[in-house]
C-alpha atoms as a PDB file:
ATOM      1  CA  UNK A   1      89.298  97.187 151.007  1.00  0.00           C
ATOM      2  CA  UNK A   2      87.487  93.829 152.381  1.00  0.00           C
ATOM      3  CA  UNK A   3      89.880  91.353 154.296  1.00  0.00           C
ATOM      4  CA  UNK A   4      88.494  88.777 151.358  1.00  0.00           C
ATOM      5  CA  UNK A   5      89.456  91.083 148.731  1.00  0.00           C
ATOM      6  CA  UNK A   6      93.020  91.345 150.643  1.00  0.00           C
ATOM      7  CA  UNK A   7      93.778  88.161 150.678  1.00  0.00           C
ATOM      8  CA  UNK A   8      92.355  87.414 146.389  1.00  0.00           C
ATOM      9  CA  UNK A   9      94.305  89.874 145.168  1.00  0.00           C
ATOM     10  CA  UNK A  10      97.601  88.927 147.358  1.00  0.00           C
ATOM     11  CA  UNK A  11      97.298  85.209 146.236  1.00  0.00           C
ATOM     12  CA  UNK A  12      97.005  86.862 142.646  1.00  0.00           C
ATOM     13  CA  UNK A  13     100.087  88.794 142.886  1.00  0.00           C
ATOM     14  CA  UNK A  14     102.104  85.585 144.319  1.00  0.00           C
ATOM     15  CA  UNK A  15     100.569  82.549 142.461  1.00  0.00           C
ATOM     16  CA  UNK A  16      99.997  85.181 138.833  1.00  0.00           C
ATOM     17  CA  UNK A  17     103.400  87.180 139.034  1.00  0.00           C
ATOM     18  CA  UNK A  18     105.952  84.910 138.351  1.00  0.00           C
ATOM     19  CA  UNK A  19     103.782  82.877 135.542  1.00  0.00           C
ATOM     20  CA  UNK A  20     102.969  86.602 133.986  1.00  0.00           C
ATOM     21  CA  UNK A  21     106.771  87.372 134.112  1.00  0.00           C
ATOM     22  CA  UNK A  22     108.060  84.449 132.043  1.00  0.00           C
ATOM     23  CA  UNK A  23     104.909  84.627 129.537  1.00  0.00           C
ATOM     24  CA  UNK A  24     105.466  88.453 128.861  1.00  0.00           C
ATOM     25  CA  UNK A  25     109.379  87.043 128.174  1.00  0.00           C
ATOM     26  CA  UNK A  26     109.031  83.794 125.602  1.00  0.00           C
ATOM     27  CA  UNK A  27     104.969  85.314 124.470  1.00  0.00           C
ATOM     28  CA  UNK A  28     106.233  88.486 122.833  1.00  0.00           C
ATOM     29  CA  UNK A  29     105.764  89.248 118.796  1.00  0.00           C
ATOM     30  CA  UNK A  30     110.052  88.656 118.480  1.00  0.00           C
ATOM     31  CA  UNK A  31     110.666  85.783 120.933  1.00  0.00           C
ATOM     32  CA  UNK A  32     108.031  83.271 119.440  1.00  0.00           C
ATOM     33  CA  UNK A  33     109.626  84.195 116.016  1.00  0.00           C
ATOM     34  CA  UNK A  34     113.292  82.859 117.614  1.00  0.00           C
ATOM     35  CA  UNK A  35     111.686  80.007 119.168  1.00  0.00           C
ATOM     36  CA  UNK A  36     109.953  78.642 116.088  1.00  0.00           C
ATOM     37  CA  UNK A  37     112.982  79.817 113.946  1.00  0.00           C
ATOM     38  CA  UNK A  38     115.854  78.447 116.176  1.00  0.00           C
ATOM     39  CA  UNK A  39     113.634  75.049 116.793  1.00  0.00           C
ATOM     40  CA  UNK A  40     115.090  73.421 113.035  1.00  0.00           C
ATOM     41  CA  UNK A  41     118.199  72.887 114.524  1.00  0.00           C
ATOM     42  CA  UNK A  42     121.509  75.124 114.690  1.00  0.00           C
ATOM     43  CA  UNK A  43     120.876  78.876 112.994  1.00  0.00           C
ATOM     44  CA  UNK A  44     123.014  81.938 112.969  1.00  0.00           C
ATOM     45  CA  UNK A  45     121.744  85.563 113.130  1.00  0.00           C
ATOM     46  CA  UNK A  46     121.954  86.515 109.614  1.00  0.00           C
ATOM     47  CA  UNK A  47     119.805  83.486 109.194  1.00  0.00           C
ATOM     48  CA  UNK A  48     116.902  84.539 112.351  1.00  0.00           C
ATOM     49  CA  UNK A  49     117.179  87.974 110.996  1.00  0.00           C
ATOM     50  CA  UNK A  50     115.664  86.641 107.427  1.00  0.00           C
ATOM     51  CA  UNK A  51     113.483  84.085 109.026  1.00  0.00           C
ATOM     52  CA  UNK A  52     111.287  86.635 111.081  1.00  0.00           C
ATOM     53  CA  UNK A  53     110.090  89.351 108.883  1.00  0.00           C
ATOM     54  CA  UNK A  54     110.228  93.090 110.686  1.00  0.00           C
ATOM     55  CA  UNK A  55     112.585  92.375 113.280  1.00  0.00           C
ATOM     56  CA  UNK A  56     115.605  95.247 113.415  1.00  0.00           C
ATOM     57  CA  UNK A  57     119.182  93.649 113.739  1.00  0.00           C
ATOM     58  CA  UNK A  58     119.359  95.339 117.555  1.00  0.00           C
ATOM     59  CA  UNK A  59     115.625  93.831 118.759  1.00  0.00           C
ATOM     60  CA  UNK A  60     116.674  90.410 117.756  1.00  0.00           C
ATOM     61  CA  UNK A  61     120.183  91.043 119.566  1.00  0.00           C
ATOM     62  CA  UNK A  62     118.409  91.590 122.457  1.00  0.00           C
ATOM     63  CA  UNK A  63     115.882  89.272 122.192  1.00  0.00           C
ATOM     64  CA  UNK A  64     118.451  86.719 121.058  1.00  0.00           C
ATOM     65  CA  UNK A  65     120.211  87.818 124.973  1.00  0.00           C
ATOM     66  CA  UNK A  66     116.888  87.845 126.641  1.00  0.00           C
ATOM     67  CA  UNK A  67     116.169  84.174 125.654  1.00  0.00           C
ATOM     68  CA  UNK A  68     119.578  82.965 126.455  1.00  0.00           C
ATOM     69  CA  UNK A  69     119.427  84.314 129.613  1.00  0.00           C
ATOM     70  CA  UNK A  70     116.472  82.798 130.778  1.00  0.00           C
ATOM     71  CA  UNK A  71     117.964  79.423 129.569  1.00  0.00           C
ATOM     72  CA  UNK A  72     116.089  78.839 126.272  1.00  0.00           C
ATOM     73  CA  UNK A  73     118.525  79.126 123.747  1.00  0.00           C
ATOM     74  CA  UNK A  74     122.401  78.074 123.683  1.00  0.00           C
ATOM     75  CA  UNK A  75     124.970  80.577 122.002  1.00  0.00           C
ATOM     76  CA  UNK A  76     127.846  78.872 120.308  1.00  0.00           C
ATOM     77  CA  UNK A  77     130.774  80.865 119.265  1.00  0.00           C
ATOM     78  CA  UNK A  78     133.153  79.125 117.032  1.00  0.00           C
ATOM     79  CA  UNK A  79     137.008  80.309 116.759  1.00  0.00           C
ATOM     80  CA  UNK A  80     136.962  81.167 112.816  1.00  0.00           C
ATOM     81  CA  UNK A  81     137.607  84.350 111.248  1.00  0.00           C
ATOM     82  CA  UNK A  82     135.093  86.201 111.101  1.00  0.00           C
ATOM     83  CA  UNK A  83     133.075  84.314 114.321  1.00  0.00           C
ATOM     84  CA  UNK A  84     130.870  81.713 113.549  1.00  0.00           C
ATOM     85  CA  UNK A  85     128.051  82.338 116.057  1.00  0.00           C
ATOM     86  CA  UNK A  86     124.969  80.005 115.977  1.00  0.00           C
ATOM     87  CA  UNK A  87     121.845  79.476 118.239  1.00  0.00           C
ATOM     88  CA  UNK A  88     119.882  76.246 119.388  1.00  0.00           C
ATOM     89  CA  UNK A  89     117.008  75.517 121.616  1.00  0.00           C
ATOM     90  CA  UNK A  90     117.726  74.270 125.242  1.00  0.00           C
ATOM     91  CA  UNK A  91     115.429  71.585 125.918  1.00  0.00           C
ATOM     92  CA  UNK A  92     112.956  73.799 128.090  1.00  0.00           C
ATOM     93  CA  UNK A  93     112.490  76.127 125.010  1.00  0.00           C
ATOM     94  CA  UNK A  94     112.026  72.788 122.811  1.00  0.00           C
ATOM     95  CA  UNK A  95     108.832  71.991 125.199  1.00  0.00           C
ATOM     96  CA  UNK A  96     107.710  75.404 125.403  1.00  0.00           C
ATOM     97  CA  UNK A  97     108.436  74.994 121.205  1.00  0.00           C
ATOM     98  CA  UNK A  98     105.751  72.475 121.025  1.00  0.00           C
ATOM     99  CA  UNK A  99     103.170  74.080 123.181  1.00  0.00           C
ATOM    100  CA  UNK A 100     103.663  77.290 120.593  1.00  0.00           C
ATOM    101  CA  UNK A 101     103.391  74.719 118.068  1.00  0.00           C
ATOM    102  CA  UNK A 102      99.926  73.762 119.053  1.00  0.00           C
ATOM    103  CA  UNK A 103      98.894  77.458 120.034  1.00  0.00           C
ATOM    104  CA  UNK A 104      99.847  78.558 116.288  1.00  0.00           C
ATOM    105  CA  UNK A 105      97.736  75.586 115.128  1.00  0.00           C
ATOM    106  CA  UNK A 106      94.830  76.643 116.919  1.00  0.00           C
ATOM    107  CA  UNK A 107      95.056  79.945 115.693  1.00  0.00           C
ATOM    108  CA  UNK A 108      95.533  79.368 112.001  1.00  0.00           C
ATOM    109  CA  UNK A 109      91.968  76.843 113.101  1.00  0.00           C
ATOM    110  CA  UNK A 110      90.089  79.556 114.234  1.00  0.00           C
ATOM    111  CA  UNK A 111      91.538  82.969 112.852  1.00  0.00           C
ATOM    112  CA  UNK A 112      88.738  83.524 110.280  1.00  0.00           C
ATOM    113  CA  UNK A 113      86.134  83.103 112.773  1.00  0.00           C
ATOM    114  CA  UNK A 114      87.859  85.597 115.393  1.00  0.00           C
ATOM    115  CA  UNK A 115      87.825  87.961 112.334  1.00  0.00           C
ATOM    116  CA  UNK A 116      84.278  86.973 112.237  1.00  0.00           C
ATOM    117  CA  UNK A 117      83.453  88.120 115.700  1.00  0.00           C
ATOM    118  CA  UNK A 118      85.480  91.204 115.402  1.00  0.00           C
ATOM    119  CA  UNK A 119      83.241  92.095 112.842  1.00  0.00           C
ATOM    120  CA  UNK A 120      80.004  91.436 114.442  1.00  0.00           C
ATOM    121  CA  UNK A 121      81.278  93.209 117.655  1.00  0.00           C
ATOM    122  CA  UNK A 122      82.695  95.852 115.992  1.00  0.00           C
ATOM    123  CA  UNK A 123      78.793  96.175 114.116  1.00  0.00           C
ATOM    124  CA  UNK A 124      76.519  95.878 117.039  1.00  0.00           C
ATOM    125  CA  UNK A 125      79.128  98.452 118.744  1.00  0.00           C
ATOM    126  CA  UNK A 126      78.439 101.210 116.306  1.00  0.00           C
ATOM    127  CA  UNK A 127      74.946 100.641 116.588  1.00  0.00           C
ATOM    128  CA  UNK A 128      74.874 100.665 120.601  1.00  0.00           C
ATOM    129  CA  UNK A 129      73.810 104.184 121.649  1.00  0.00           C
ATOM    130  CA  UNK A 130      77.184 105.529 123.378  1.00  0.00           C
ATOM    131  CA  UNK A 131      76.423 104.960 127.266  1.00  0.00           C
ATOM    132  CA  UNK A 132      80.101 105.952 128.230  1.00  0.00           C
END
C-alpha cells in the first residue's frame, strides 16, 4: 500500500469512525421510530410499542436503553403501583429530532422518483449482457 493511500484511509478511520458510530446508533429502522415517537412530549412504553408498527416488546427495550444511554432520551420512573415509567427527548435528541424531521420530508418529496430510478436501473440491468 502507497504512503498516500496510508495516510487517506487513516484520516478515514479517525475523522469517519466516530460520526459512523453514533449514525449506525440514532439512524437505525427502531431508533428513528422512538425519536419521532418520544418527540410529542412524555410517552410510556405501551404507548412507543403502538406508535412504531413491527417493533417486538424486547427490541424497543433495548433500543429504549441504547438511546438513553447515549443521552437522547430521559427515563422517568414514578413511585405508583404498578410503575409509571415514561420517556422524553433530551435536548440533543430534540435537534437531532428536527434534522430527522427534514430527512423524512425529503424522502416522502422524492420517494416516487427513487422508485422511479429503481425501476429504470433495475430495466437497463436485465438488459446489460452479464460481464461479472
Amino acid at each position: 500500500m502507497s504512503r498516500s493511500h496510508t495516510r487517506v484511509a487513516e484520516a478515514v478511520r479517525d475523522e469517519a469512525c466516530p460520526v459512523t458510530e453514533v449514525l449506525d446508533r440514532v439512524a437505525g429502522k427502531w431508533s428513528i421510530g422512538i425519536l419521532i415517537a418520544a418527540a410529542h412530549g412524555p410517552v410510556r412504553f405501551t404507548e412507543l410499542e403502538r406508535a412504531i408498527n413491527g417493533i417486538s416488546r424486547r427490541m424497543l427495550t433495548l433500543n429504549l436503553r441504547r438511546l438513553e444511554r447515549d443521552g437522547l432520551l430521559i427515563r422517568t420512573v414514578y413511585p405508583t403501583v404498578p410503575p409509571k415509567v415514561e420517556y422524553n427527548l433530551t435536548p440533543m435528541a430534540r435537534e437531532l429530532h428536527a434534522s430527522l424531521t427534514g430527512l423524512v420530508g425529503w424522502a416522502e418529496r422524492h420517494w416516487s422518483t427513487i422508485a422511479e430510478a429503481r425501476a429504470a436501473y433495475d430495466t437497463a440491468a436485465e438488459q446489460r449482457p452479464d460481464t461479472d
